[in-house]
C-alpha atoms as a PDB file:
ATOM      1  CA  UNK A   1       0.000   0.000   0.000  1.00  0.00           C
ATOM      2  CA  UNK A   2       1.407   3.446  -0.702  1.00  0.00           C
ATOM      3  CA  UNK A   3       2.021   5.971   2.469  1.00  0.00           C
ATOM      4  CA  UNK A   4       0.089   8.017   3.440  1.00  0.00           C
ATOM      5  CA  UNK A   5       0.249  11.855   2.348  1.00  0.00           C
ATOM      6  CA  UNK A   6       1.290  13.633   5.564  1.00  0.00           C
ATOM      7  CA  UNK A   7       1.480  16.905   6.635  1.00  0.00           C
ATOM      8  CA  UNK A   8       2.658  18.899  10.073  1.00  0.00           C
ATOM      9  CA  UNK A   9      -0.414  20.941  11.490  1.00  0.00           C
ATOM     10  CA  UNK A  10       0.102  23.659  13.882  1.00  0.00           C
ATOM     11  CA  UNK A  11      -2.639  25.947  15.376  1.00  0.00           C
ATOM     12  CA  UNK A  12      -1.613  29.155  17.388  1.00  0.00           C
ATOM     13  CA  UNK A  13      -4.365  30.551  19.219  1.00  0.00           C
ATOM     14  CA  UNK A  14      -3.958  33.152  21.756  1.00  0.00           C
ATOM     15  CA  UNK A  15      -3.771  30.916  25.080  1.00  0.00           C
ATOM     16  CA  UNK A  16      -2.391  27.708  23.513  1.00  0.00           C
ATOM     17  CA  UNK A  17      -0.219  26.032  20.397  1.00  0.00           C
ATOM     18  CA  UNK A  18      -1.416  23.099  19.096  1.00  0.00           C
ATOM     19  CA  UNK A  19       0.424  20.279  16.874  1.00  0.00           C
ATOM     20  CA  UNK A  20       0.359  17.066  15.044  1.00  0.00           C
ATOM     21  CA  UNK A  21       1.485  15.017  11.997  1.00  0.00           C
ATOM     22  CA  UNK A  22      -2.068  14.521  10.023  1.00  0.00           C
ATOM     23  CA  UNK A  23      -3.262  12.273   7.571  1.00  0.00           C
ATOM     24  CA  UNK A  24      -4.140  14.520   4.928  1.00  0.00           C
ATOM     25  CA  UNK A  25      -6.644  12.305   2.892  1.00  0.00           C
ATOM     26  CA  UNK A  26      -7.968  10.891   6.555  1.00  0.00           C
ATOM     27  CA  UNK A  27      -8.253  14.078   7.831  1.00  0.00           C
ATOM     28  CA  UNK A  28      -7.034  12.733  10.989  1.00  0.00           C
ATOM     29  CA  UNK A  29      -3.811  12.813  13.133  1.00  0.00           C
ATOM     30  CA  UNK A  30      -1.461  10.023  12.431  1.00  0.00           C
ATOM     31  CA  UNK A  31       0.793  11.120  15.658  1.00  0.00           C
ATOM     32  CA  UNK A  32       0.474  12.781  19.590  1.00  0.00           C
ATOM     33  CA  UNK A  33      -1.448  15.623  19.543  1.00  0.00           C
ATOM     34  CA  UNK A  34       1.060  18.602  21.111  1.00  0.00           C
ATOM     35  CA  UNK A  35       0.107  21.598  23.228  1.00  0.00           C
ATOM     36  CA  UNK A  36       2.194  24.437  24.834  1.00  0.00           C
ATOM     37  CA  UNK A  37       0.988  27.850  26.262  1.00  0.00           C
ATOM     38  CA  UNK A  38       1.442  30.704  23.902  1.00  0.00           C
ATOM     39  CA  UNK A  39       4.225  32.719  25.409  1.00  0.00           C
ATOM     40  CA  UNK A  40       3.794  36.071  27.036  1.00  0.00           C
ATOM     41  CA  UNK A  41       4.019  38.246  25.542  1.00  0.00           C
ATOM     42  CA  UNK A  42       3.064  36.512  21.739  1.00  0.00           C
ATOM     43  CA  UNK A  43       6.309  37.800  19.870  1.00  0.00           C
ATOM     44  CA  UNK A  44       6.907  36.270  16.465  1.00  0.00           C
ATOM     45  CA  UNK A  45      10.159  35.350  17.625  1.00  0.00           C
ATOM     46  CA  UNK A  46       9.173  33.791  20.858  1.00  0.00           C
ATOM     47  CA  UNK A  47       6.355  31.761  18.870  1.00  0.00           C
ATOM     48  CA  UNK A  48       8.755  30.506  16.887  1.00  0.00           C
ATOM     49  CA  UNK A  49      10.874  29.004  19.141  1.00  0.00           C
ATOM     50  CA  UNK A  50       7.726  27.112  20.646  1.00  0.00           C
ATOM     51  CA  UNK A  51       6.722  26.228  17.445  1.00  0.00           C
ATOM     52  CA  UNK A  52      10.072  25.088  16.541  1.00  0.00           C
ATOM     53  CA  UNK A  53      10.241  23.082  19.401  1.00  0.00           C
ATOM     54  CA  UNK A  54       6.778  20.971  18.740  1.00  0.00           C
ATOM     55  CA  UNK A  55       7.876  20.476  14.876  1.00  0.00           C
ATOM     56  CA  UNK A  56      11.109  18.837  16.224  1.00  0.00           C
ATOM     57  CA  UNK A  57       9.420  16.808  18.554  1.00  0.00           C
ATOM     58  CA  UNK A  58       6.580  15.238  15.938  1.00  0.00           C
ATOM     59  CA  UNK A  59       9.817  14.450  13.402  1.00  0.00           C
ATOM     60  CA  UNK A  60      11.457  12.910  16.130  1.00  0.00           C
ATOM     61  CA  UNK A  61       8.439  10.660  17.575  1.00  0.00           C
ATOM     62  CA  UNK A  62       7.234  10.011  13.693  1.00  0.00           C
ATOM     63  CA  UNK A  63      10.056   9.672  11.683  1.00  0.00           C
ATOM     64  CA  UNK A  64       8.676  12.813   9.317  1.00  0.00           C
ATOM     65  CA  UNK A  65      11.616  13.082   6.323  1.00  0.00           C
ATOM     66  CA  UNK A  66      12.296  16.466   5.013  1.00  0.00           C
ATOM     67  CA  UNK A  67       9.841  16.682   2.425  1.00  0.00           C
ATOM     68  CA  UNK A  68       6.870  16.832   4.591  1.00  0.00           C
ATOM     69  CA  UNK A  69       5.729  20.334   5.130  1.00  0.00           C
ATOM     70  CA  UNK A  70       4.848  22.680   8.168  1.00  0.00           C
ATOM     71  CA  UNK A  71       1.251  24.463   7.793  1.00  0.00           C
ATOM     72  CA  UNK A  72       0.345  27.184  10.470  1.00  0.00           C
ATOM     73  CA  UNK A  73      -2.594  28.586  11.243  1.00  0.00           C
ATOM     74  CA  UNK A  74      -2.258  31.700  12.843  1.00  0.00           C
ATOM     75  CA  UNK A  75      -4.761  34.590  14.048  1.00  0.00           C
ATOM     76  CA  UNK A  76      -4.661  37.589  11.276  1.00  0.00           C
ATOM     77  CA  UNK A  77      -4.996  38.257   8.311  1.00  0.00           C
ATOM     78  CA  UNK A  78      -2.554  36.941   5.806  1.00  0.00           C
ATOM     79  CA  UNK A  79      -1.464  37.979   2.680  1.00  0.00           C
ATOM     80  CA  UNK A  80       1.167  37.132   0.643  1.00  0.00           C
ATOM     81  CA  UNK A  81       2.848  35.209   3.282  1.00  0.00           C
ATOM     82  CA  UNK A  82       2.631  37.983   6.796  1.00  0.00           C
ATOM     83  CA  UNK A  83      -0.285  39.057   8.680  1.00  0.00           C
ATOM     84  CA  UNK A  84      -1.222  41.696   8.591  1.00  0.00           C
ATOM     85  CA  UNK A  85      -3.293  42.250  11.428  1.00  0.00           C
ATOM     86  CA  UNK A  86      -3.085  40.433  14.872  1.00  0.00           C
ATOM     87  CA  UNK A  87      -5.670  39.236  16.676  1.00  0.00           C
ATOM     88  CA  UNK A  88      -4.958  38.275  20.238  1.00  0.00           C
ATOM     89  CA  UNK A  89      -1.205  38.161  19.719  1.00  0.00           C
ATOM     90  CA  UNK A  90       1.701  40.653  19.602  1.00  0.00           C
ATOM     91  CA  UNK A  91       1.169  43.735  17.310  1.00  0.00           C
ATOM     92  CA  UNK A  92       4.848  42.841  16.489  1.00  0.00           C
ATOM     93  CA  UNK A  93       3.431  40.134  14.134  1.00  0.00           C
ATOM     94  CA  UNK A  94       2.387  42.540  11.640  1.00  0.00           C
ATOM     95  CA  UNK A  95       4.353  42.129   8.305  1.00  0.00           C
ATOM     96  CA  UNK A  96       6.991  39.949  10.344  1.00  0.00           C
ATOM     97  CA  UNK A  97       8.797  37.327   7.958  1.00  0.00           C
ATOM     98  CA  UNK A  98       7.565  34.797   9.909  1.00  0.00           C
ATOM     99  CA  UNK A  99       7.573  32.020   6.779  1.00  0.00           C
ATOM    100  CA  UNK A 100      11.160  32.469   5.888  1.00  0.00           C
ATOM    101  CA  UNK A 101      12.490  32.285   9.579  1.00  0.00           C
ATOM    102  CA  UNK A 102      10.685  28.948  10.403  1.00  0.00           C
ATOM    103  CA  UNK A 103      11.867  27.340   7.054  1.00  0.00           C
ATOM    104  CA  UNK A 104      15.603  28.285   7.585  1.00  0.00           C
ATOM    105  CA  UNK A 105      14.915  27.017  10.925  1.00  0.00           C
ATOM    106  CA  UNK A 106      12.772  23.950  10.074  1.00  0.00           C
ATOM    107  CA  UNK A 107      14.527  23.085   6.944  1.00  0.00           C
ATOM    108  CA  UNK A 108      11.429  22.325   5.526  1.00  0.00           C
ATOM    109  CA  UNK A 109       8.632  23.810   3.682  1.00  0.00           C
ATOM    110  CA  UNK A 110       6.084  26.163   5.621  1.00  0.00           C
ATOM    111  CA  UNK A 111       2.806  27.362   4.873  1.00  0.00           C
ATOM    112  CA  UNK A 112       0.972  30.308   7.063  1.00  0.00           C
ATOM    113  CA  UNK A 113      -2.720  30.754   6.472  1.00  0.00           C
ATOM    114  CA  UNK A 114      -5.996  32.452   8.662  1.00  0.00           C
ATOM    115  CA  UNK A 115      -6.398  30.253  11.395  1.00  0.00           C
ATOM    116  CA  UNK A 116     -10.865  30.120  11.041  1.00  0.00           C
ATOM    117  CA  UNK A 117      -9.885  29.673   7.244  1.00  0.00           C
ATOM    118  CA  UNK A 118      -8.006  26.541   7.880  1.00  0.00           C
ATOM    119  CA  UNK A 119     -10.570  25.521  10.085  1.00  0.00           C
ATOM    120  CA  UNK A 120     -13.147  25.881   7.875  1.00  0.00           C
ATOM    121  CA  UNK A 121     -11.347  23.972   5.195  1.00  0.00           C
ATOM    122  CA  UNK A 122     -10.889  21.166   7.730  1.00  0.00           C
ATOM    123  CA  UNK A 123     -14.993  21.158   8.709  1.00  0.00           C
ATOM    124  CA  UNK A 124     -16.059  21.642   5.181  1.00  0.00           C
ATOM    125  CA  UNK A 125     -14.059  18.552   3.887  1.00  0.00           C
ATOM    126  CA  UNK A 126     -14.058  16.433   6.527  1.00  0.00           C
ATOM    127  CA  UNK A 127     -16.652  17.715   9.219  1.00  0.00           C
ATOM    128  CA  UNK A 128     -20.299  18.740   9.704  1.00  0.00           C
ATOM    129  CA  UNK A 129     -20.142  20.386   6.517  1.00  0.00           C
ATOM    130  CA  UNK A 130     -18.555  17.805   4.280  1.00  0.00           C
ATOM    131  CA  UNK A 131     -21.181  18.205   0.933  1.00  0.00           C
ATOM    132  CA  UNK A 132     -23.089  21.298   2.218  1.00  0.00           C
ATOM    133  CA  UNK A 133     -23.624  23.886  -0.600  1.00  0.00           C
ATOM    134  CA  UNK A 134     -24.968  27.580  -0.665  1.00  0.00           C
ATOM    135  CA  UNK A 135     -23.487  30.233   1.985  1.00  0.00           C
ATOM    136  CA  UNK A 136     -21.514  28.467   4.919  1.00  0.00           C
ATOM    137  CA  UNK A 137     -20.305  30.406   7.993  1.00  0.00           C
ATOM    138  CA  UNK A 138     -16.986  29.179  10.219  1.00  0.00           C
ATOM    139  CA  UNK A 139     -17.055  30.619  13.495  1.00  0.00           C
ATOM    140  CA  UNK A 140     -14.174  29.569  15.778  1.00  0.00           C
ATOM    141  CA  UNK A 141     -14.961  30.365  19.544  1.00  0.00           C
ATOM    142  CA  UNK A 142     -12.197  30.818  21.367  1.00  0.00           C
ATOM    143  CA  UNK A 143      -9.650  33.586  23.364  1.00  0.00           C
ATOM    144  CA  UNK A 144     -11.816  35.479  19.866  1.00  0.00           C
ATOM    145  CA  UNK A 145     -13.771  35.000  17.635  1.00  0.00           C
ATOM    146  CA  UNK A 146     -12.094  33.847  14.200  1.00  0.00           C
ATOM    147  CA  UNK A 147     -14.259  33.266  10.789  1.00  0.00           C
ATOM    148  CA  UNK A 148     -14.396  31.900   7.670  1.00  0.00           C
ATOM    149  CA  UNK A 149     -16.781  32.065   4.361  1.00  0.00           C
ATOM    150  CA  UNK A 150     -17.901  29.158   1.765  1.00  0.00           C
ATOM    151  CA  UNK A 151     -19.793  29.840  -1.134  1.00  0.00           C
ATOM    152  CA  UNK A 152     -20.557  26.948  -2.654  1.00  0.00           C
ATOM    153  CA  UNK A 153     -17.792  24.903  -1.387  1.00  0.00           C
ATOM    154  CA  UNK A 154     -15.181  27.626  -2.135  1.00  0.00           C
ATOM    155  CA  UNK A 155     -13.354  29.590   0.672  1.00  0.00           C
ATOM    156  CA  UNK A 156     -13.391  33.493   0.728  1.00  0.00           C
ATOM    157  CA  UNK A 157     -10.163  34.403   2.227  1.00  0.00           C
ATOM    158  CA  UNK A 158      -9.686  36.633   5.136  1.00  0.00           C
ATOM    159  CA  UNK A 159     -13.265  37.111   6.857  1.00  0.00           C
ATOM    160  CA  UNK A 160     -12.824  38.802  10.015  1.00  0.00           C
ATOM    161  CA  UNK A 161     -16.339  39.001  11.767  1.00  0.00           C
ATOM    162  CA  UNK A 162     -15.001  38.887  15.301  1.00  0.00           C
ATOM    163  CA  UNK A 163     -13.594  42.343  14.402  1.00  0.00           C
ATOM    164  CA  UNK A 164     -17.330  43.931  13.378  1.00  0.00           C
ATOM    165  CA  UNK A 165     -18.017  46.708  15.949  1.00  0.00           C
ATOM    166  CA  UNK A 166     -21.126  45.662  17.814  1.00  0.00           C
ATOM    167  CA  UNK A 167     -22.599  48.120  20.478  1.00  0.00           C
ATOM    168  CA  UNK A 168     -19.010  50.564  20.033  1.00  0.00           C
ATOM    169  CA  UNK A 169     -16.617  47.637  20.742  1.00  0.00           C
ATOM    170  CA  UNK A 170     -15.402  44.390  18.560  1.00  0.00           C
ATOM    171  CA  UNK A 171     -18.148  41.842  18.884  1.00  0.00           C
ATOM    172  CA  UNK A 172     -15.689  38.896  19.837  1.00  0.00           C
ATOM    173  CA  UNK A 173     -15.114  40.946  23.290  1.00  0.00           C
ATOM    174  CA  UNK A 174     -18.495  39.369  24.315  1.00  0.00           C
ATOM    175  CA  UNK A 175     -19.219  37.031  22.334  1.00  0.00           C
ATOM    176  CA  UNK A 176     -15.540  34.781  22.192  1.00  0.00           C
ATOM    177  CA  UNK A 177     -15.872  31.758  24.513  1.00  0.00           C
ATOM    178  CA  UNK A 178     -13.122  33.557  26.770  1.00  0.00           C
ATOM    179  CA  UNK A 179     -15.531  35.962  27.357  1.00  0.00           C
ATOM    180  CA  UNK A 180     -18.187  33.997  28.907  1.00  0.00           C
ATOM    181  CA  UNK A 181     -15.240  32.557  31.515  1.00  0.00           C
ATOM    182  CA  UNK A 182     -13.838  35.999  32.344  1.00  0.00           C
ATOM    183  CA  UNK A 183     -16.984  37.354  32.990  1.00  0.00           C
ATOM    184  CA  UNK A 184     -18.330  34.546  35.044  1.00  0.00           C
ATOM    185  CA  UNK A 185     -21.701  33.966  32.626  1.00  0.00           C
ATOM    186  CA  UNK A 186     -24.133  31.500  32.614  1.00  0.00           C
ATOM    187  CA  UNK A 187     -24.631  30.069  29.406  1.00  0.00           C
ATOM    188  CA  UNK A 188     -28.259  31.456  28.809  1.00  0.00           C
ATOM    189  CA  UNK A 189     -26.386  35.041  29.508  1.00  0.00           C
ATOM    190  CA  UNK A 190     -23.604  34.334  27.115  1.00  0.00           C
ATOM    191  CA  UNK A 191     -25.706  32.912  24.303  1.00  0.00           C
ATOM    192  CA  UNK A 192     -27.530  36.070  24.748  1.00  0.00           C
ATOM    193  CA  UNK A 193     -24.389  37.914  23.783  1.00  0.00           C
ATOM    194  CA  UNK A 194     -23.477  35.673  21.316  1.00  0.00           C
ATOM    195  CA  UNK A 195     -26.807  35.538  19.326  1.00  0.00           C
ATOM    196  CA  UNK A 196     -26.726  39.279  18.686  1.00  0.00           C
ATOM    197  CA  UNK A 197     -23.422  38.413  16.805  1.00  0.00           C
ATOM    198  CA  UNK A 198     -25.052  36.121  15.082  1.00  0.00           C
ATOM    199  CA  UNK A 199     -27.896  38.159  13.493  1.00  0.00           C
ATOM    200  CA  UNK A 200     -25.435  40.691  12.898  1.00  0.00           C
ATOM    201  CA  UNK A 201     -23.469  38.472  10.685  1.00  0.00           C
ATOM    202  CA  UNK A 202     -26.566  37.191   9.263  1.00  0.00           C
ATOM    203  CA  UNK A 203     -27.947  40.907   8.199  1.00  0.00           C
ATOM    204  CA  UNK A 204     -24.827  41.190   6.222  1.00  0.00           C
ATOM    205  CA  UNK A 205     -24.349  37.611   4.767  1.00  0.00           C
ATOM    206  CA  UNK A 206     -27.711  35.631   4.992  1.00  0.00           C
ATOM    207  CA  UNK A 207     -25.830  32.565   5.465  1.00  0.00           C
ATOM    208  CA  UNK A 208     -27.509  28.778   4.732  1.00  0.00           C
ATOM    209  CA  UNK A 209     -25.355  27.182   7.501  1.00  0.00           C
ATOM    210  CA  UNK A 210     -23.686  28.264  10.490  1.00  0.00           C
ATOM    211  CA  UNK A 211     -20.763  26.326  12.121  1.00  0.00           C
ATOM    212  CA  UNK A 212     -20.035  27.009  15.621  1.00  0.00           C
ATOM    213  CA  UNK A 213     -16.006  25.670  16.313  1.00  0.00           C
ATOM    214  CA  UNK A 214     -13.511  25.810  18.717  1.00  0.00           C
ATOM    215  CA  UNK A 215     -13.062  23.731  22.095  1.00  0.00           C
ATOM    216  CA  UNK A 216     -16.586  25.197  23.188  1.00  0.00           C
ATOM    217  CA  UNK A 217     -18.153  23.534  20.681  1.00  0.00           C
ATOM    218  CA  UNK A 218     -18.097  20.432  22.783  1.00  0.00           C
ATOM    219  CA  UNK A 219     -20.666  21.935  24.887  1.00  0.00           C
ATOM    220  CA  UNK A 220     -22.967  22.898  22.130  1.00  0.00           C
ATOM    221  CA  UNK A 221     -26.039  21.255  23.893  1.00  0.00           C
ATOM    222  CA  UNK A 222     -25.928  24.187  26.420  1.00  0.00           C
ATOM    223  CA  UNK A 223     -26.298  27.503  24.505  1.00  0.00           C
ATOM    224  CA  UNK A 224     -27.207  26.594  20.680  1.00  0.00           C
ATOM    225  CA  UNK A 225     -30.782  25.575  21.686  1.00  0.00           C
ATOM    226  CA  UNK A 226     -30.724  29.024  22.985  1.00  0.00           C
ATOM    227  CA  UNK A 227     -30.137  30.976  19.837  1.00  0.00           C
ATOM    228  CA  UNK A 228     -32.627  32.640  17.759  1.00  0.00           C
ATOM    229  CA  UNK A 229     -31.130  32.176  14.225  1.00  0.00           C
ATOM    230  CA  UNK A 230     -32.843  31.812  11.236  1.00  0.00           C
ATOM    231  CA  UNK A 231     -30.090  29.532   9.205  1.00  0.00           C
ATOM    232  CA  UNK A 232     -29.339  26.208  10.951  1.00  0.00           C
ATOM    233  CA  UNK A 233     -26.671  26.411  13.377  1.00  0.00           C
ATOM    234  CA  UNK A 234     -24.693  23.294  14.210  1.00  0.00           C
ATOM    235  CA  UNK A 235     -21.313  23.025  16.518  1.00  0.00           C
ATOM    236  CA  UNK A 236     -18.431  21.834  14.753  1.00  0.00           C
ATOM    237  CA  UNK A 237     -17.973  18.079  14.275  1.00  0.00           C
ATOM    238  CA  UNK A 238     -13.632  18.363  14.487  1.00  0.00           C
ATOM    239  CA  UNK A 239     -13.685  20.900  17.284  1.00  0.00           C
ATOM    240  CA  UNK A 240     -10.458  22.584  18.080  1.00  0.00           C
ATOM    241  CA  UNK A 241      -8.907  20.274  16.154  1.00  0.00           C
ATOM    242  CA  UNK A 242      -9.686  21.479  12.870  1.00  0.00           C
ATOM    243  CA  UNK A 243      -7.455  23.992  13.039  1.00  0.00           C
ATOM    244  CA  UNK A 244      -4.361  21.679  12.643  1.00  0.00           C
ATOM    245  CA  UNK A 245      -5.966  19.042  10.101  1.00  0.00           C
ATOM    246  CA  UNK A 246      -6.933  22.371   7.613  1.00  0.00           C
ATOM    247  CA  UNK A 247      -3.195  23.950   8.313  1.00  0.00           C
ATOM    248  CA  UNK A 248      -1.908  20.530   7.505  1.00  0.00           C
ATOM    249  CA  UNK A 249      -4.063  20.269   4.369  1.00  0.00           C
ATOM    250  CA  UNK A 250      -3.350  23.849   3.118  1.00  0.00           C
ATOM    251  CA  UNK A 251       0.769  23.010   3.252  1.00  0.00           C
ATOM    252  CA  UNK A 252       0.426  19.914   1.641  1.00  0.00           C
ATOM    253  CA  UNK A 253      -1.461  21.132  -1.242  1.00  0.00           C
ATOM    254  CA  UNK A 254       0.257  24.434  -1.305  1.00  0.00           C
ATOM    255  CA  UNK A 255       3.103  22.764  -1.599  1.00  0.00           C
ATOM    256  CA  UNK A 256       1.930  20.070  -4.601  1.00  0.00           C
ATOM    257  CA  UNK A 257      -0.384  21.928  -6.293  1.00  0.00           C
ATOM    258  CA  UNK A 258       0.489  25.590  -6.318  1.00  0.00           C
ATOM    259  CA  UNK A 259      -1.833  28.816  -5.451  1.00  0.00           C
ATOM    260  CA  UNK A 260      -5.345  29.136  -7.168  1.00  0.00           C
ATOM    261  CA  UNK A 261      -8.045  32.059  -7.491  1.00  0.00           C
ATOM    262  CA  UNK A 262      -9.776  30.059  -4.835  1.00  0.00           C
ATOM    263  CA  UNK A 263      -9.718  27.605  -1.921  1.00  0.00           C
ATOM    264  CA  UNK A 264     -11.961  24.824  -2.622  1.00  0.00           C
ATOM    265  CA  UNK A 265     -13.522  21.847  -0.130  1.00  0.00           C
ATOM    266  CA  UNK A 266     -15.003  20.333  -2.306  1.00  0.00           C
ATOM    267  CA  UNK A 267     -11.891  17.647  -3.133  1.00  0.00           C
ATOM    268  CA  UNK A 268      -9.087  16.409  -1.808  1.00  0.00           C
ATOM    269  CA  UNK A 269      -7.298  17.721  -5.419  1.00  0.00           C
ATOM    270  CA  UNK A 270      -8.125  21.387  -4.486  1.00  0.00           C
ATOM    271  CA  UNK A 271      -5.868  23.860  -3.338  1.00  0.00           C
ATOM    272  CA  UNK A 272      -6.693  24.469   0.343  1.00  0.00           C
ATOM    273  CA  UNK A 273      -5.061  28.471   0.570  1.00  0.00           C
ATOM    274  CA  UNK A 274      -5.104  31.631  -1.483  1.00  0.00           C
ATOM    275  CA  UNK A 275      -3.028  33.279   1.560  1.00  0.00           C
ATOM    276  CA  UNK A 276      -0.437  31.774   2.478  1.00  0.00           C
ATOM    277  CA  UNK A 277       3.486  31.708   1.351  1.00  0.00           C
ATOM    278  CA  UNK A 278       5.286  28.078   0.596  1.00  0.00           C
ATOM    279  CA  UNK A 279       9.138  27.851  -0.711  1.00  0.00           C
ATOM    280  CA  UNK A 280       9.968  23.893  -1.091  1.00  0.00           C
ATOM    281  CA  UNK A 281      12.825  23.338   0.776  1.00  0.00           C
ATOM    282  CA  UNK A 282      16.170  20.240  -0.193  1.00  0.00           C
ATOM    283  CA  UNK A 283       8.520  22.721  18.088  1.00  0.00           C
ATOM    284  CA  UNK A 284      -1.260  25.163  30.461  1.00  0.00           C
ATOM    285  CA  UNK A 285      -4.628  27.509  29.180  1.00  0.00           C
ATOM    286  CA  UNK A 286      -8.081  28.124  29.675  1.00  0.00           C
ATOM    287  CA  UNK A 287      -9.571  24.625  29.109  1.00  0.00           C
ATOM    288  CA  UNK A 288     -12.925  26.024  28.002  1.00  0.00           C
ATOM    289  CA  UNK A 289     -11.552  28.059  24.992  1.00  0.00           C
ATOM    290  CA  UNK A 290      -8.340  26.442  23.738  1.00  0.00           C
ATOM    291  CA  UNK A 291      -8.654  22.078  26.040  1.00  0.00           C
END
């Protein structure tokens, strides 16, 4: 039997990072799953070293040769390879050359994408929305609130929802999972907060499907019942571990296929990123928002 296509996955959310080697037509990990605290403060350089750290480790433990590349989901926008905003991380990360350090580094190909984008890809392939057509909403729950958009199966790079000013501040202040912790809600209070977000996004976008991701998602039972909406909203069937399967994914076929006009999740041929930067080439938090 051949081997399986493989791909390092790495997720860097504002409390936590989050690794593994992933089966990339599984859509499953095919080693440890790896978590470290984001250092304090976030600086490119200090992510990087953690980072660094959990790559070596997962090469180590599962004999990864040097072909296998590095995707990273991380929580900005990113264009042409640097964010260029940062959400819940250092401001230093803006424009940083984050790819080329971590492949001198690395030796190995890397690939940096929007971390709700490459959990979207992940859901919409291999998730609850696997097949789903029309307008699809990713919302990743979290120390923010990250998001992605599908049209049809195809990605639409760079949403940033949790940004949308909502009563004079960003909406993810009240409505990111954090938020419900740090301000010691009950669930019917914070899906209070959280379904005004909701029909905010869904004045603008009239969406067919909303998917609700992240580590909260787990507890979808207690506050989705509560919502108002009028598209279906579902929690996410990887949970906070579709962040590293769709950074795996987008690397792999980054890397193989090149860049297209569009991100499709539709099949496992597409090209997973519009966003992100690959050269080939010859490393404890809040349990609610980031477990």
């Amino acid at each position: 039997m051949a081997e399986p296509r493989r791909a390092i996955g790495v997720d860097v959310g504002g409390s936590g990072i989050k690794a593994a080697v992933v089966d990339i037509d599984a859509g499953a990990f095919s080693s440890e799953r790896l978590r470290v605290p984001t250092p304090k403060p976030s600086t490119p350089e200090a992510v990087a070293a953690s980072i660094g750290r959990l790559v070596r480790r997962l090469v180590k433990a599962s004999e990864v040769d040097a072909t296998v590349p590095v995707g990273i989901g991380l929580p900005g926008v990113v264009l042409d390879g640097v964010l260029k905003t940062a959400a819940n991380i250092d401001p230093s990360w803006v424009d940083f050359p984050i790819t080329e350090r971590l492949e001198k580094s690395l030796k190995r190909p890397v690939t940096i994408a929007n971390d709700a984008d490459v959990a979207g890809i992940a859901e919409m392939r291999f998730g609850v929305g696997k097949g789903r057509g029309g307008v699809v909403i990713m919302l990743t729950l979290g120390t923010g609130v990250g998001s992605a958009i599908f049209i049809d199966g195809m990605l639409v790079p760079n949403a940033e929802f949790g940004q949308m000013e909502i009563r004079g501040r960003p909406a993810e202040r009240r409505s990111a999972s954090v938020a419900r912790t740090r301000r010691g809600l009950s669930w019917k209070a914070w899906a209070s907060d959280l379904d005004e977000h909701l029909h905010r996004i869904d004045d603008l976008i009239w969406p067919d499907l909303i998917i609700l991701g992240g580590g909260v998602s787990k507890n979808g039972p207690k506050f989705i019942p509560r919502l108002t909406m009028r598209p279906e909203v579902v929690p996410a069937q990887l949970r906070n571990d579709a962040g590293i399967i769709g950074a795996a994914v987008v690397a792999y076929e980054r890397l193989t296929l090149g860049t297209p006009a569009a991100a499709s999740t539709r099949a496992t041929s597409a090209v997973a990123a519009t966003t992100a930067s690959a050269t080939p080439a010859a490393a404890p938090a809040d349990a609610t928002t980031e477990p």
